[in-house]
Protein backbone atom coordinates (compact mmCIF):
# COMPACT_ATOMS: atom_id res chain seq x y z
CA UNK A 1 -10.97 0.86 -13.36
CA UNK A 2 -8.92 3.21 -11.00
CA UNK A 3 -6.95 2.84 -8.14
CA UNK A 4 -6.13 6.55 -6.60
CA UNK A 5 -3.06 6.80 -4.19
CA UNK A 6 -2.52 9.23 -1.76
CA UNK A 7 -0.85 10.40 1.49
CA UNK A 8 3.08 9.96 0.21
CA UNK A 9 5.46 12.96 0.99
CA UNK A 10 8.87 13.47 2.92
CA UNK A 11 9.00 12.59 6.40
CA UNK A 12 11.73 12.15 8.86
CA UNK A 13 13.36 9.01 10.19
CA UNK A 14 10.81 7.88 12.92
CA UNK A 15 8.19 9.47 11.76
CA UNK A 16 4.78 8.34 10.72
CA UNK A 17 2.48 8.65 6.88
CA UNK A 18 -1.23 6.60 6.06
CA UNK A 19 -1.32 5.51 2.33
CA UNK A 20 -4.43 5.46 0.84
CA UNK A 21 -5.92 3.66 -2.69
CA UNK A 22 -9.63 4.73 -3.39
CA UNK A 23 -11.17 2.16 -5.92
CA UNK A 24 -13.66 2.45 -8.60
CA UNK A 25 -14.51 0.46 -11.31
CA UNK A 26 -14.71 -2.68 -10.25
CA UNK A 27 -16.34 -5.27 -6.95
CA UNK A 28 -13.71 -3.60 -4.59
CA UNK A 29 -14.96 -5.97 -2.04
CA UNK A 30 -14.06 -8.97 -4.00
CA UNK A 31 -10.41 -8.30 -4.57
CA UNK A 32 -7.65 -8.79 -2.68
CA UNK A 33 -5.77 -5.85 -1.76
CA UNK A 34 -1.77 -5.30 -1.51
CA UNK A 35 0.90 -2.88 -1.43
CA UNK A 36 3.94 -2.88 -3.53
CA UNK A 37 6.97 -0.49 -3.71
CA UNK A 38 9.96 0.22 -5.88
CA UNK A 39 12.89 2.33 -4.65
CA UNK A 40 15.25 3.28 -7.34
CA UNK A 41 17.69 1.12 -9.10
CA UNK A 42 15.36 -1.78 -7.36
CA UNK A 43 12.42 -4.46 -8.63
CA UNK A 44 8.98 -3.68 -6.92
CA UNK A 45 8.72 -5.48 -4.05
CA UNK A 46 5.22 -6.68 -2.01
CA UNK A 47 4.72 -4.97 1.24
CA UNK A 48 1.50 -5.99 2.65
CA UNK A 49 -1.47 -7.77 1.70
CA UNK A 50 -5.25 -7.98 2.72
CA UNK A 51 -7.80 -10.50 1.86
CA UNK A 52 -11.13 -9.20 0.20
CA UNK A 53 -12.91 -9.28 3.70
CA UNK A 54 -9.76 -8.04 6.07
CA UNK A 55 -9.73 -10.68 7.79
CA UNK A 56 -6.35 -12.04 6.63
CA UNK A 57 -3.43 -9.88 6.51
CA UNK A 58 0.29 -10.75 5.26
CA UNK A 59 3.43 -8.79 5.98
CA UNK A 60 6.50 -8.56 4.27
CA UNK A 61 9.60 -9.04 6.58
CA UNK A 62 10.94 -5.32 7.10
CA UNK A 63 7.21 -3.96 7.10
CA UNK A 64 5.95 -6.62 10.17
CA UNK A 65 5.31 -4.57 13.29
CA UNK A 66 5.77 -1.08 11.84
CA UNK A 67 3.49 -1.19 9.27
CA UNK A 68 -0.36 -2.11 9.04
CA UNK A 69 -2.74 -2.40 6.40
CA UNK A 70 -6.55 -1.83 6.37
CA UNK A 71 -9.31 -1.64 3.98
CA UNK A 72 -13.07 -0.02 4.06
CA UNK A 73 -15.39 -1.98 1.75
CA UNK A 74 -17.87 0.53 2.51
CA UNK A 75 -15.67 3.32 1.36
CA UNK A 76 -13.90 0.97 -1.50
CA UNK A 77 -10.53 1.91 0.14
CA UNK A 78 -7.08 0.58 1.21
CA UNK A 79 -4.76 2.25 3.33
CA UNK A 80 -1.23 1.49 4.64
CA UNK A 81 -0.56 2.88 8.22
CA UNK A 82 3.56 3.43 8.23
CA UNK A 83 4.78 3.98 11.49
CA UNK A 84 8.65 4.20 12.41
CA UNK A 85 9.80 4.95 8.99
CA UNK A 86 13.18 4.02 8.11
CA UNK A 87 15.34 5.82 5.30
CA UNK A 88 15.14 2.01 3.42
CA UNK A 89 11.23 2.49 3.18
CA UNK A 90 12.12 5.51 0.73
CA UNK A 91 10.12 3.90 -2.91
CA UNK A 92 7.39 4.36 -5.07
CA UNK A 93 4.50 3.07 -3.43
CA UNK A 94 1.89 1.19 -5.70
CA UNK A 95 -1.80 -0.22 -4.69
CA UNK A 96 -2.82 -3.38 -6.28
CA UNK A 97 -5.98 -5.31 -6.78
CA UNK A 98 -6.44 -8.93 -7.87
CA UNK A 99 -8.70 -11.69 -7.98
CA UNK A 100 -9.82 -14.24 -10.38
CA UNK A 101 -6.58 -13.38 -12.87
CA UNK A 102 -7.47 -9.69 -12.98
CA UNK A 103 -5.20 -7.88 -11.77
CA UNK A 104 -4.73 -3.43 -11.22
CA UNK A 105 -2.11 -1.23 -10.52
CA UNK A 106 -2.77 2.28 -9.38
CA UNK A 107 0.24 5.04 -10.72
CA UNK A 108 2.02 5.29 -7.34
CA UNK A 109 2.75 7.69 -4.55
CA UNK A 110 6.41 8.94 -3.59
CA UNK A 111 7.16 8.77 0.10
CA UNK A 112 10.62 9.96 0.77
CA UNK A 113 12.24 9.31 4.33
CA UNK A 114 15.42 11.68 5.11
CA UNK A 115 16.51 14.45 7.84
């Protein structure tokens, strides 16, 4: 099982990044997919969540109307589309997949917001 992040870097206040998890190893079409971060000194925290078929999405509070998640089942992928990036949304950013008490972590992509 792997779940591949991508897409983190530095950006500016304002600015825009799209997270992506590529999945192998497992019925990526039967999971649910989420986003977590951690920022330093802080516990991981869920961002955004998609059912296995994308047709139910869940937001946490700061991430609702700036940020959007997405998945291709055809392409076994998840991505996180960031927009209006605050310096608070500076973390680790983790993909996760669960379903039926399994549950994967992918190692996590730094995305750094600063001027």
């Amino acid at each position: 099982v792997q779940l591949v992040e991508s897409g983190g870097g530095l950006m500016q206040p304002g600015g825009s990044l799209r997270l992506s998890c590529a999945a192998s190893g497992f019925t990526f079409r039967s999971f649910y997919m989420s986003w977590y971060r951690q920022a330093p000194g802080k516990t991981r925290e869920l961002v955004a969540v998609i059912s296995s078929d994308g047709g139910s999405t869940n937001y946490e509070d700061s991430a609702k109307g700036r940020f959007t998640i997405a998945r291709d089942n055809t392409k076994n992928t998840v991505y996180l589309q960031m927009n209006s990036l605050k310096p608070e949304d500076t973390a680790v950013y983790y993909c996760n997949a669960r379903a039926m008490g399994y549950g994967y972590w992918g190692q996590g992509t730094q995305v750094t917001v600063s001027s």
